[in-house]
C-alpha atoms as a PDB file:
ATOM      1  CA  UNK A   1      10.679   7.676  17.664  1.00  0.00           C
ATOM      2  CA  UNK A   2      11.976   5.037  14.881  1.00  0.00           C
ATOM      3  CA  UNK A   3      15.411   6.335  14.767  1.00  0.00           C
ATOM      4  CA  UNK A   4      16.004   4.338  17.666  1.00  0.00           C
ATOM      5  CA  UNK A   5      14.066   1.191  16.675  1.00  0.00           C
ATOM      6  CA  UNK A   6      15.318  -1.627  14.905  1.00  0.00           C
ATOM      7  CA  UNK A   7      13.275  -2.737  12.176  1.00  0.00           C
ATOM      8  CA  UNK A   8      12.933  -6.820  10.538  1.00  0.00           C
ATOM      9  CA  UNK A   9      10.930  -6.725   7.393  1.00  0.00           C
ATOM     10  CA  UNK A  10       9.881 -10.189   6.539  1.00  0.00           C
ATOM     11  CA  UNK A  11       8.991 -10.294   3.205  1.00  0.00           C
ATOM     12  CA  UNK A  12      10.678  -8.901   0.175  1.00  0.00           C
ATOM     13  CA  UNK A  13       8.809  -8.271  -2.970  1.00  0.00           C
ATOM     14  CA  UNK A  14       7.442  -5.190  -4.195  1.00  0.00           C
ATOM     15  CA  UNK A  15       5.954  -3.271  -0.927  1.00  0.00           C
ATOM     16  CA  UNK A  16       8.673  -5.156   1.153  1.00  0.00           C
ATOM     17  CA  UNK A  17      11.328  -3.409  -1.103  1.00  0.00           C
ATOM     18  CA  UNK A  18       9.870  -0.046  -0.883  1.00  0.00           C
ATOM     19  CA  UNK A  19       9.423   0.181   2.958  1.00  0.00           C
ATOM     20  CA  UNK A  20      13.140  -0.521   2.964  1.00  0.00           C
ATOM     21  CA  UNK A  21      13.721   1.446   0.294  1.00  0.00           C
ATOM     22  CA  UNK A  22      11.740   4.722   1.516  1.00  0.00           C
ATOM     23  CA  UNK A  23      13.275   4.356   5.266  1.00  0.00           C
ATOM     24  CA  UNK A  24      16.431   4.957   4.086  1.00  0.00           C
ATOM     25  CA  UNK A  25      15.900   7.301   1.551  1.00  0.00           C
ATOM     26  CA  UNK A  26      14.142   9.797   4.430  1.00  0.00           C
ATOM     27  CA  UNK A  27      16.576   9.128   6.801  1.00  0.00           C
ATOM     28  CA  UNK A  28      14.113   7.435   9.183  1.00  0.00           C
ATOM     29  CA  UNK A  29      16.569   4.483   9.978  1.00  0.00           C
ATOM     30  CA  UNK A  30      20.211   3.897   9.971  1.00  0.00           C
ATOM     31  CA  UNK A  31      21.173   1.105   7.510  1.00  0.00           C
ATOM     32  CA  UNK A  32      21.859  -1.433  10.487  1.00  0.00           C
ATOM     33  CA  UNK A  33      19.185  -1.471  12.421  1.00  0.00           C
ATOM     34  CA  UNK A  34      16.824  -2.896   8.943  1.00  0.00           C
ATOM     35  CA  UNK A  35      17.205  -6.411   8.692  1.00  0.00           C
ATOM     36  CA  UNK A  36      14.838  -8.612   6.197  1.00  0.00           C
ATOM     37  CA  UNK A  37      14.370 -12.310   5.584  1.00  0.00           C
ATOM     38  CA  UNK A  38      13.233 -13.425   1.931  1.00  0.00           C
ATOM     39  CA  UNK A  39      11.532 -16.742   0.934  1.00  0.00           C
ATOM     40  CA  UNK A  40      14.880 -17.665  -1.216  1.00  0.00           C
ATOM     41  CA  UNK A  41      18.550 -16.939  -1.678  1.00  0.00           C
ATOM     42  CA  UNK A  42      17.995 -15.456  -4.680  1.00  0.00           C
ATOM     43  CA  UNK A  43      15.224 -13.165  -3.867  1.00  0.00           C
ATOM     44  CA  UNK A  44      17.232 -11.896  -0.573  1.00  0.00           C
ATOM     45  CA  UNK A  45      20.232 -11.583  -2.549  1.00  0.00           C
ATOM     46  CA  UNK A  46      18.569  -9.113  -4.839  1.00  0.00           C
ATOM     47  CA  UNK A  47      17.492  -7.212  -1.831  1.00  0.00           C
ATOM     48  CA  UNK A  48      20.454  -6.876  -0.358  1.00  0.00           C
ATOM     49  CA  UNK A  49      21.881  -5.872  -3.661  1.00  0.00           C
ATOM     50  CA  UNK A  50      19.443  -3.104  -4.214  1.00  0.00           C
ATOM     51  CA  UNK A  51      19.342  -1.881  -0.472  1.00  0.00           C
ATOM     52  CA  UNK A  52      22.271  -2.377   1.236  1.00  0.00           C
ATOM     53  CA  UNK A  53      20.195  -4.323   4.353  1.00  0.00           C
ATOM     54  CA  UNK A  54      21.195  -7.698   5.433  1.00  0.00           C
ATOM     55  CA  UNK A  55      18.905 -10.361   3.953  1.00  0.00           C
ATOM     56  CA  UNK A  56      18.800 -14.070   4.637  1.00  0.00           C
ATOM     57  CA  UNK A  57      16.215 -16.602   4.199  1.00  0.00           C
ATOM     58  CA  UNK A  58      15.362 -17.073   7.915  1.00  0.00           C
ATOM     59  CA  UNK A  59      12.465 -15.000   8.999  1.00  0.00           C
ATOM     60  CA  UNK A  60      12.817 -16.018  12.934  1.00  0.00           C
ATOM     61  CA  UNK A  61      16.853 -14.718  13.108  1.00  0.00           C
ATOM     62  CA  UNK A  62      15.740 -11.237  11.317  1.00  0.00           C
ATOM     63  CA  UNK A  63      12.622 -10.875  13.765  1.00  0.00           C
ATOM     64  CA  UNK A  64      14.771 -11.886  16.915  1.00  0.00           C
ATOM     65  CA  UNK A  65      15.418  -8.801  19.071  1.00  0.00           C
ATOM     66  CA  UNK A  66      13.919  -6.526  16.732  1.00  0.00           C
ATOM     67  CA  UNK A  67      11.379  -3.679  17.761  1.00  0.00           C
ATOM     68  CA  UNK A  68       9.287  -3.865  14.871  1.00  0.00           C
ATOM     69  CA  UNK A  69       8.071  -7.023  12.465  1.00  0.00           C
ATOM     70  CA  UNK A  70       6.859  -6.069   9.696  1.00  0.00           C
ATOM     71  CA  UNK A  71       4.654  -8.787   7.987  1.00  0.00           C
ATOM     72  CA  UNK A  72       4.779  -7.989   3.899  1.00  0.00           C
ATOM     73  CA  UNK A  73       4.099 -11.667   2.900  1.00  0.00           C
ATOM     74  CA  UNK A  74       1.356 -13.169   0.950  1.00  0.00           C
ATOM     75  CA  UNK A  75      -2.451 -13.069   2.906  1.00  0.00           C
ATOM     76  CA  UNK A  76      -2.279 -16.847   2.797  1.00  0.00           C
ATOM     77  CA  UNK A  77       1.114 -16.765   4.356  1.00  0.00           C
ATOM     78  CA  UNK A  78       0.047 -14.491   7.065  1.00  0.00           C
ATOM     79  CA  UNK A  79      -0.589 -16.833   9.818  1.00  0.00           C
ATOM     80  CA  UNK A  80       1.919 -19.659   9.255  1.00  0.00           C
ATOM     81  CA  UNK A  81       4.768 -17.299   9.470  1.00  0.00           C
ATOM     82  CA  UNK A  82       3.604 -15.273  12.534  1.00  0.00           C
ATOM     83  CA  UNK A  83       3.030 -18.895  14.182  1.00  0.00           C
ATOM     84  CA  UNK A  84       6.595 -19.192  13.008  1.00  0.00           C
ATOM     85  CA  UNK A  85       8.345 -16.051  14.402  1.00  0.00           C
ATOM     86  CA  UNK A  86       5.660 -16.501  17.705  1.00  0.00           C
ATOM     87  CA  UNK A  87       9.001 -18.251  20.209  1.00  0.00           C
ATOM     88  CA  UNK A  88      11.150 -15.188  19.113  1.00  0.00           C
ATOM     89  CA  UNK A  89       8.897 -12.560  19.424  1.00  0.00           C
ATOM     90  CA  UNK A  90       7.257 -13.397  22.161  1.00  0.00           C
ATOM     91  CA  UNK A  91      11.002 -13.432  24.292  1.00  0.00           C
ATOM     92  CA  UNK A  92      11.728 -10.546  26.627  1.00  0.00           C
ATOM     93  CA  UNK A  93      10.359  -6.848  25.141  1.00  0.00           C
ATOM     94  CA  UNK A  94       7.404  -5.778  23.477  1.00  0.00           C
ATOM     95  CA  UNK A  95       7.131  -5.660  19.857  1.00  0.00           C
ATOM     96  CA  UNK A  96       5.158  -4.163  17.583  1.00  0.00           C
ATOM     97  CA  UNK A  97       3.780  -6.175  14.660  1.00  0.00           C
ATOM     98  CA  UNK A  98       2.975  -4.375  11.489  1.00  0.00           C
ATOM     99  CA  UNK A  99       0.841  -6.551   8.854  1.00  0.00           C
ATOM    100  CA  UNK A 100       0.124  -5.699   5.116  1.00  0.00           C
ATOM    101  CA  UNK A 101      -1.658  -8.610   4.038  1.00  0.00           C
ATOM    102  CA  UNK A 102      -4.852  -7.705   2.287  1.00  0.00           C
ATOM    103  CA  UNK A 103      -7.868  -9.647   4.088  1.00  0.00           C
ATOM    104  CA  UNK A 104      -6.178 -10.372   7.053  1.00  0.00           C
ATOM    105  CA  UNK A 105      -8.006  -9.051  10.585  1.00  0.00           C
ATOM    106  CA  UNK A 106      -5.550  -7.965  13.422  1.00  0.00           C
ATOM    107  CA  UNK A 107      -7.434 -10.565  15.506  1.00  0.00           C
ATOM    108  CA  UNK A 108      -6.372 -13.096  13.129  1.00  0.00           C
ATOM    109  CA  UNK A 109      -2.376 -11.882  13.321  1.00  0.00           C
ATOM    110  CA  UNK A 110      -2.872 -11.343  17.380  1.00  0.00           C
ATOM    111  CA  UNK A 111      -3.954 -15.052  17.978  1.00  0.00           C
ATOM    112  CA  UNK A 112      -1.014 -16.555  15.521  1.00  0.00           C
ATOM    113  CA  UNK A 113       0.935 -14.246  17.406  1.00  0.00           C
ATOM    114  CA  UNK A 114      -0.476 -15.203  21.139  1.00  0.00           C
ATOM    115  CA  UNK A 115       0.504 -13.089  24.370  1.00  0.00           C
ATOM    116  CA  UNK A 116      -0.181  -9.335  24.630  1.00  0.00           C
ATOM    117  CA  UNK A 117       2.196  -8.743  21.026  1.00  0.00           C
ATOM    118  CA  UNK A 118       0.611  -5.330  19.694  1.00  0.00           C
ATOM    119  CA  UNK A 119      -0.529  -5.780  16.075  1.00  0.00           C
ATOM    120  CA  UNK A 120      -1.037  -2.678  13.314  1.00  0.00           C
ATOM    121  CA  UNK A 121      -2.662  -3.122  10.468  1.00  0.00           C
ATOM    122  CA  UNK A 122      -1.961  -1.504   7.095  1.00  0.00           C
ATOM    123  CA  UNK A 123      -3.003  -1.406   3.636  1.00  0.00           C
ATOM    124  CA  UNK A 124      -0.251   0.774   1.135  1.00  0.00           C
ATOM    125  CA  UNK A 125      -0.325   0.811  -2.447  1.00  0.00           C
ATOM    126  CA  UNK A 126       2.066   0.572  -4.995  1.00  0.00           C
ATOM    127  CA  UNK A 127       2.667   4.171  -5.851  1.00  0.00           C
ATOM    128  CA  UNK A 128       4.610   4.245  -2.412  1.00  0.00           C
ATOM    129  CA  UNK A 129       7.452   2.687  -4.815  1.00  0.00           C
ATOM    130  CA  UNK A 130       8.095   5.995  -6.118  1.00  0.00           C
ATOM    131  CA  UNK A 131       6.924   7.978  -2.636  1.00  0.00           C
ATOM    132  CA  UNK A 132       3.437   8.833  -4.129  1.00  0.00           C
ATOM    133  CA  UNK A 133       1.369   5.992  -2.518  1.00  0.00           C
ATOM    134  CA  UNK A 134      -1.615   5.931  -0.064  1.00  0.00           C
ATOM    135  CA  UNK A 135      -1.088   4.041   3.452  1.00  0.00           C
ATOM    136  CA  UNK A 136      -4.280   3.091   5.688  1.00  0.00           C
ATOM    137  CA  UNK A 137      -3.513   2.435   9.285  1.00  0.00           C
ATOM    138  CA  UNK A 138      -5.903   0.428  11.693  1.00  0.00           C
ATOM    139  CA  UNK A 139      -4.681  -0.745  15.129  1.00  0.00           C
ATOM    140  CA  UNK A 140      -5.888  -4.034  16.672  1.00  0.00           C
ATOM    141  CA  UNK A 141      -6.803  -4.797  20.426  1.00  0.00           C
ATOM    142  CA  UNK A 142      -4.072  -4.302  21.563  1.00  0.00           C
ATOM    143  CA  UNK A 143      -2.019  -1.338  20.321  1.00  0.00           C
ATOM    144  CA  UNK A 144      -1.972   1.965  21.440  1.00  0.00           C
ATOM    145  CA  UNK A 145      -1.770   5.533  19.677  1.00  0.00           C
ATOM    146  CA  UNK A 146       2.014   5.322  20.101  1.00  0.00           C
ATOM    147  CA  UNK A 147       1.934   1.998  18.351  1.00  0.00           C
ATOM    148  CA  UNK A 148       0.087   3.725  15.254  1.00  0.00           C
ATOM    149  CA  UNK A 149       2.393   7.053  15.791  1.00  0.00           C
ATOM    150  CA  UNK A 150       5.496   4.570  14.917  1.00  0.00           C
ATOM    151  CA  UNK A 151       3.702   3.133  11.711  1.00  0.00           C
ATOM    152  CA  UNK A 152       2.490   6.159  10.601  1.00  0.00           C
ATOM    153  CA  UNK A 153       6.567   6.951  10.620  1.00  0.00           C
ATOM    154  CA  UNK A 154       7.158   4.244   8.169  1.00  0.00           C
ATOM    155  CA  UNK A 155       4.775   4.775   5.724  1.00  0.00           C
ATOM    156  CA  UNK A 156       4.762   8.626   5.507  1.00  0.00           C
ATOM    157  CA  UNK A 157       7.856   8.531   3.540  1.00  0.00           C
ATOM    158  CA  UNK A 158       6.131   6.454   0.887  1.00  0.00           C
ATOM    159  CA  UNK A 159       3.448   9.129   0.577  1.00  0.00           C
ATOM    160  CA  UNK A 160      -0.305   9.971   2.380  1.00  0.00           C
ATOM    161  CA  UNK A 161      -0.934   8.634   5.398  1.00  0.00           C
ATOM    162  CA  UNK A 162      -4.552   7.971   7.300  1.00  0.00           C
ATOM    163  CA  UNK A 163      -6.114   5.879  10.248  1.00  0.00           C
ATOM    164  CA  UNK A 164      -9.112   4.155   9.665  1.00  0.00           C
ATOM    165  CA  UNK A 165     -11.384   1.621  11.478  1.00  0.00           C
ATOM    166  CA  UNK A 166     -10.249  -1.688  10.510  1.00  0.00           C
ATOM    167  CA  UNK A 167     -14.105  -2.753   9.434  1.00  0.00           C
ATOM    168  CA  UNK A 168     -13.224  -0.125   6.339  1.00  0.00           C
ATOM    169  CA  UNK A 169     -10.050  -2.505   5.365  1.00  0.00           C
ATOM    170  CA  UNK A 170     -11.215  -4.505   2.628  1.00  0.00           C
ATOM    171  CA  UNK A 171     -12.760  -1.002   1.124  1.00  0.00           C
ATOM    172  CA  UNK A 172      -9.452   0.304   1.386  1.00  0.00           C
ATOM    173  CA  UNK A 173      -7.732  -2.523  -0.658  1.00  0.00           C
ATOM    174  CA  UNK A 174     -10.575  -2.536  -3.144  1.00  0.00           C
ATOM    175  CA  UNK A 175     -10.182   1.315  -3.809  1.00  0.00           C
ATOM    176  CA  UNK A 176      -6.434   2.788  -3.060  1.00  0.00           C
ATOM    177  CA  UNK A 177      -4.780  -0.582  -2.948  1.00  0.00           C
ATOM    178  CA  UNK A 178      -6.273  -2.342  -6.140  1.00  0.00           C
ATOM    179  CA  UNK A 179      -7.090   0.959  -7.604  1.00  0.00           C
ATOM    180  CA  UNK A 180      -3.760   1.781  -9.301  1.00  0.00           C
ATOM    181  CA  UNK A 181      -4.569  -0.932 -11.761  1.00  0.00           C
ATOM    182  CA  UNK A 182      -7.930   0.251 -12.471  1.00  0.00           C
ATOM    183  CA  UNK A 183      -5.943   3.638 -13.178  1.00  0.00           C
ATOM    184  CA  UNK A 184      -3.867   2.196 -15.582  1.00  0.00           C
ATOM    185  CA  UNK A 185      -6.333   0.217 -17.317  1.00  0.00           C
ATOM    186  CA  UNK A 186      -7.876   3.861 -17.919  1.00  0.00           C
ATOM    187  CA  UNK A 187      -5.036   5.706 -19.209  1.00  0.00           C
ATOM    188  CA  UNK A 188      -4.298   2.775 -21.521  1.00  0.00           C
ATOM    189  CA  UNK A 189      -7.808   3.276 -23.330  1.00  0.00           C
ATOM    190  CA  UNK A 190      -7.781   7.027 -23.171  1.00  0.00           C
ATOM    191  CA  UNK A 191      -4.422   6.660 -24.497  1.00  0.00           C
ATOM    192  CA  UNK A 192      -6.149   4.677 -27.090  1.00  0.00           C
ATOM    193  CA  UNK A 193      -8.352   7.307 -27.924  1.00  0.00           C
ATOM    194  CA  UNK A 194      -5.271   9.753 -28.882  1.00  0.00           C
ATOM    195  CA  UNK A 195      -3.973   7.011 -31.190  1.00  0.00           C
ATOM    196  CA  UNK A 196      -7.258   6.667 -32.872  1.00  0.00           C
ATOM    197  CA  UNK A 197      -6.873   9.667 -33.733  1.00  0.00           C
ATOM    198  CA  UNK A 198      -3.547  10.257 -35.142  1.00  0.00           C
ATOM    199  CA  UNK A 199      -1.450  10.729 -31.640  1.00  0.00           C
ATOM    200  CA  UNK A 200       1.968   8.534 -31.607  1.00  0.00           C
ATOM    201  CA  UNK A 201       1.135   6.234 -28.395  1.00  0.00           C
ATOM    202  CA  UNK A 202       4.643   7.624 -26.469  1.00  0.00           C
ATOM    203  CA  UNK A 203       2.557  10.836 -27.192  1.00  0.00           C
ATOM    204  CA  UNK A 204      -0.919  10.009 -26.327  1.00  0.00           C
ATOM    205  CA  UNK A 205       0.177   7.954 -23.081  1.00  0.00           C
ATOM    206  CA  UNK A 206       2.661  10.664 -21.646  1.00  0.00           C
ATOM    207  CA  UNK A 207      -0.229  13.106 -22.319  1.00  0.00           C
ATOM    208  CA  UNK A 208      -2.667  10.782 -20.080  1.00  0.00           C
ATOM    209  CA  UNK A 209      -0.213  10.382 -17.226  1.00  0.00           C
ATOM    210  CA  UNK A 210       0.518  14.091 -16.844  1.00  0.00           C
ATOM    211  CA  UNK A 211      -3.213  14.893 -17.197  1.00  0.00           C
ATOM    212  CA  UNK A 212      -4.294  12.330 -14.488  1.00  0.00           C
ATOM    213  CA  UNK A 213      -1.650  13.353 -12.586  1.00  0.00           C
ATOM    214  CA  UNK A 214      -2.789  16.972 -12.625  1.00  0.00           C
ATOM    215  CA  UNK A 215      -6.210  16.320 -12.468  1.00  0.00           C
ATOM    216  CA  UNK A 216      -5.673  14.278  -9.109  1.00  0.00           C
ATOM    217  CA  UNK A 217      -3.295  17.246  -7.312  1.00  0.00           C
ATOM    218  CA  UNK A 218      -6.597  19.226  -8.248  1.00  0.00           C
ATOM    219  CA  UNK A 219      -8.829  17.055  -6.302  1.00  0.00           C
ATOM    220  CA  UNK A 220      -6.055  17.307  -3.172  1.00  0.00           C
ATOM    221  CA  UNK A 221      -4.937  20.627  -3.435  1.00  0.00           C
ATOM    222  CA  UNK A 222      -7.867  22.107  -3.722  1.00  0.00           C
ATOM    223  CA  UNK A 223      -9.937  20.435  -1.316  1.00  0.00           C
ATOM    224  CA  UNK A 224     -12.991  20.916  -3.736  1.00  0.00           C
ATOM    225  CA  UNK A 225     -15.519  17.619  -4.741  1.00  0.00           C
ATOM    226  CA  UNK A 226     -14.557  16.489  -7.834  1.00  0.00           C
ATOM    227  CA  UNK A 227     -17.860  16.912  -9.539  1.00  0.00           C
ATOM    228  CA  UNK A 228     -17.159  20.998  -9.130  1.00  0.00           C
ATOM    229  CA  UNK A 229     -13.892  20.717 -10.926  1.00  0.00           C
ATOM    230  CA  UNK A 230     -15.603  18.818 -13.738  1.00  0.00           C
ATOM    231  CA  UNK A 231     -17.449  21.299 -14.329  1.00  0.00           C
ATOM    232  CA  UNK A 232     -15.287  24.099 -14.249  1.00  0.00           C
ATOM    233  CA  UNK A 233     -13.789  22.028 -17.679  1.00  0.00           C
ATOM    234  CA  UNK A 234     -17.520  21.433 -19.041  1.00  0.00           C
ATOM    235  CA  UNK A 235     -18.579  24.372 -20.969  1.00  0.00           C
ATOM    236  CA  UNK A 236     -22.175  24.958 -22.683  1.00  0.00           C
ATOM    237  CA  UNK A 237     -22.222  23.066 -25.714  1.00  0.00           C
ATOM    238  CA  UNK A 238     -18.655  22.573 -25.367  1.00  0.00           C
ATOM    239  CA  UNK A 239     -16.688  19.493 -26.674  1.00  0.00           C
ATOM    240  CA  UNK A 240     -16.055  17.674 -22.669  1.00  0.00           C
ATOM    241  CA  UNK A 241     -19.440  17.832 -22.281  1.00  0.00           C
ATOM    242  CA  UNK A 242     -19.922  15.455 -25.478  1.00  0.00           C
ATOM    243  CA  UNK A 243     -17.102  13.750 -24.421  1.00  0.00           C
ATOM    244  CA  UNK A 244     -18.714  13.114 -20.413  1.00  0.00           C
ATOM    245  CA  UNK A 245     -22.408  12.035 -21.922  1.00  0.00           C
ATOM    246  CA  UNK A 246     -20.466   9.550 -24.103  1.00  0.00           C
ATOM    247  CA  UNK A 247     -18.685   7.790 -21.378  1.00  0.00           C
ATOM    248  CA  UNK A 248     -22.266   7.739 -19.556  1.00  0.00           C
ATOM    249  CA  UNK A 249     -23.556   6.296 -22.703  1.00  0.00           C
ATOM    250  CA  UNK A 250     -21.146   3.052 -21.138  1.00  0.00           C
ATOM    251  CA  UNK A 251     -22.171   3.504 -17.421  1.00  0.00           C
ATOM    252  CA  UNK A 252     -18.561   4.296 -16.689  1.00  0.00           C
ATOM    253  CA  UNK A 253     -19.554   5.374 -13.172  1.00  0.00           C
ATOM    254  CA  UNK A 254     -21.530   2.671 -11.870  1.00  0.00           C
ATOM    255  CA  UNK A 255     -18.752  -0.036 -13.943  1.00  0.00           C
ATOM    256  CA  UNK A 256     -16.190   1.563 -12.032  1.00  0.00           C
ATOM    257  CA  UNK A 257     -18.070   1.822  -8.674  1.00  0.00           C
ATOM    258  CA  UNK A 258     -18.748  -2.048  -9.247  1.00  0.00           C
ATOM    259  CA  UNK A 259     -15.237  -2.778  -9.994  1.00  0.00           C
ATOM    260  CA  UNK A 260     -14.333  -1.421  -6.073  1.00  0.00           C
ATOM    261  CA  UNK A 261     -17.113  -3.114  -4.700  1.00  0.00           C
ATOM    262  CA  UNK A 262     -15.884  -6.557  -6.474  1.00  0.00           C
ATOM    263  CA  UNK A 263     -12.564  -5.979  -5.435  1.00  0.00           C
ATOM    264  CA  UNK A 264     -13.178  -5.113  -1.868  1.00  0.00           C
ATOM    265  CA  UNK A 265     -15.363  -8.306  -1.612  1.00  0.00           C
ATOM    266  CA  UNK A 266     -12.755 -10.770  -2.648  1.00  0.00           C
ATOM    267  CA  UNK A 267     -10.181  -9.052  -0.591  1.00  0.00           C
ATOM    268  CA  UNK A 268     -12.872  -9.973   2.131  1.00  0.00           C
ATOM    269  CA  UNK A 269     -12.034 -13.206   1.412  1.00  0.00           C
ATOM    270  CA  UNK A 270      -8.078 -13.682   1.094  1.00  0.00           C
ATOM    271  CA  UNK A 271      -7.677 -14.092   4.961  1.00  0.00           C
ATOM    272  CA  UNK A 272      -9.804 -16.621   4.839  1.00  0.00           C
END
């Protein structure tokens, strides 16, 4: 269905970049039908260098006659710039809006937007830079499973894919989306932990990476609850076990459980 679509991304940092970035690397689009608009010369000059899409600072000529917007600006952007691109979009054929500003409700976007314009939500992470992220779709009032079938399209490239209810959003950011940091603040100090004692830190951090890596294709592959692969690695009397009742000595569950719920409340608040 996207081959025939042509796409304006509006919005080019990080996750703006990598939509583009991932379309073309699967194939999904042909070079000239992306178009983007950046907030300066500079930063749509460096987009253009690194994809090959026209880029130009006006966010109203990109989204004019395209089939798909797709919103990647700041939360507290959200609303001025859909007010903005509202006259073109709203001209002649339907188009579907794609948002993924943390916070901010598809009834929000729809009302900026006015009319009948078709608004998907969706929260990706920053893994889907190197086609290993996590995408959560939820579809407003007024878009349809086809509407959802053409953003699942973008995002697969960039990695897993699901459709949620949109009251699980800010849940979503606080866990997949904001997770990756809390990921790397934990192989940092388990990486710390090899250079206490005695690992070179290249060592001890490519050691870390791997292993969470690994550890996580367990979880997916396997299909089996995490708790049940712990244990297969926590033997009687066995070092892990020392190793687990230390890190419970520091409440590292209910810290990290806390640190979602923290982060899923703020992102609560970013829309508003």
């Amino acid at each position: 269905m996207l081959s025939s679509k042509s796409i304006a991304v509006i919005g080019t940092g990080t996750m703006g970049r990598s939509i583009v970035s991932g379309l073309l690397a699967a194939g999904k689009v042909r070079r000239g039908s992306l178009r983007a608009a950046a907030r300066s010369k500079t930063t749509a000059a460096r987009a253009f260098a690194e994809s090959g899409v026209r880029c130009g600072t006006d966010a109203e000529a990109a989204a004019s006659g395209a089939d798909i917007v797709l919103l990647a600006v700041k939360p507290r952007d959200v609303t001025k710039v859909a007010e903005l691109l509202r006259p073109s979009i709203a001209k002649g054929k339907r188009v579907l809006v794609i948002s993924i500003a943390a916070g901010v409700s598809t009834a929000t976007i729809e009302d900026a937007l006015g009319g009948k314009v078709p608004v998907v939500r969706a929260m990706p992470n920053t893994p889907c830079l190197i086609g290993k992220g996590m995408t959560v779709l939820s579809k407003g009032s007024r878009a349809t499973d086809r509407d959802v079938a053409l953003a699942r399209e973008i995002f697969t490239p960039l990695g897993r894919v699901l459709e949620l209810e949109e009251k699980h959003m800010d849940t979503v950011t606080g866990l997949s989306a904001s997770g990756p940091a809390f990921m790397y603040v934990i192989i940092e100090a388990l990486a710390d932990g090899g250079v206490m004692r005695g690992l070179p830190r290249n060592v001890a951090t490519e050691l870390v990476a791997q292993m969470t890596l690994g550890a996580a294709e367990m979880v997916l592959t396997t299909g089996r609850h995490p708790a049940a692969l712990k244990d297969d690695v926590t033997t009687p009397a066995g070092c892990t076990i020392a190793g687990i009742l230390a890190l419970e000595d520091g409440r590292i569950r209910s810290v990290l459980a806390r640190g979602v719920e923290t982060a899923a409340r703020v992102a609560g608040e970013l829309g508003r």
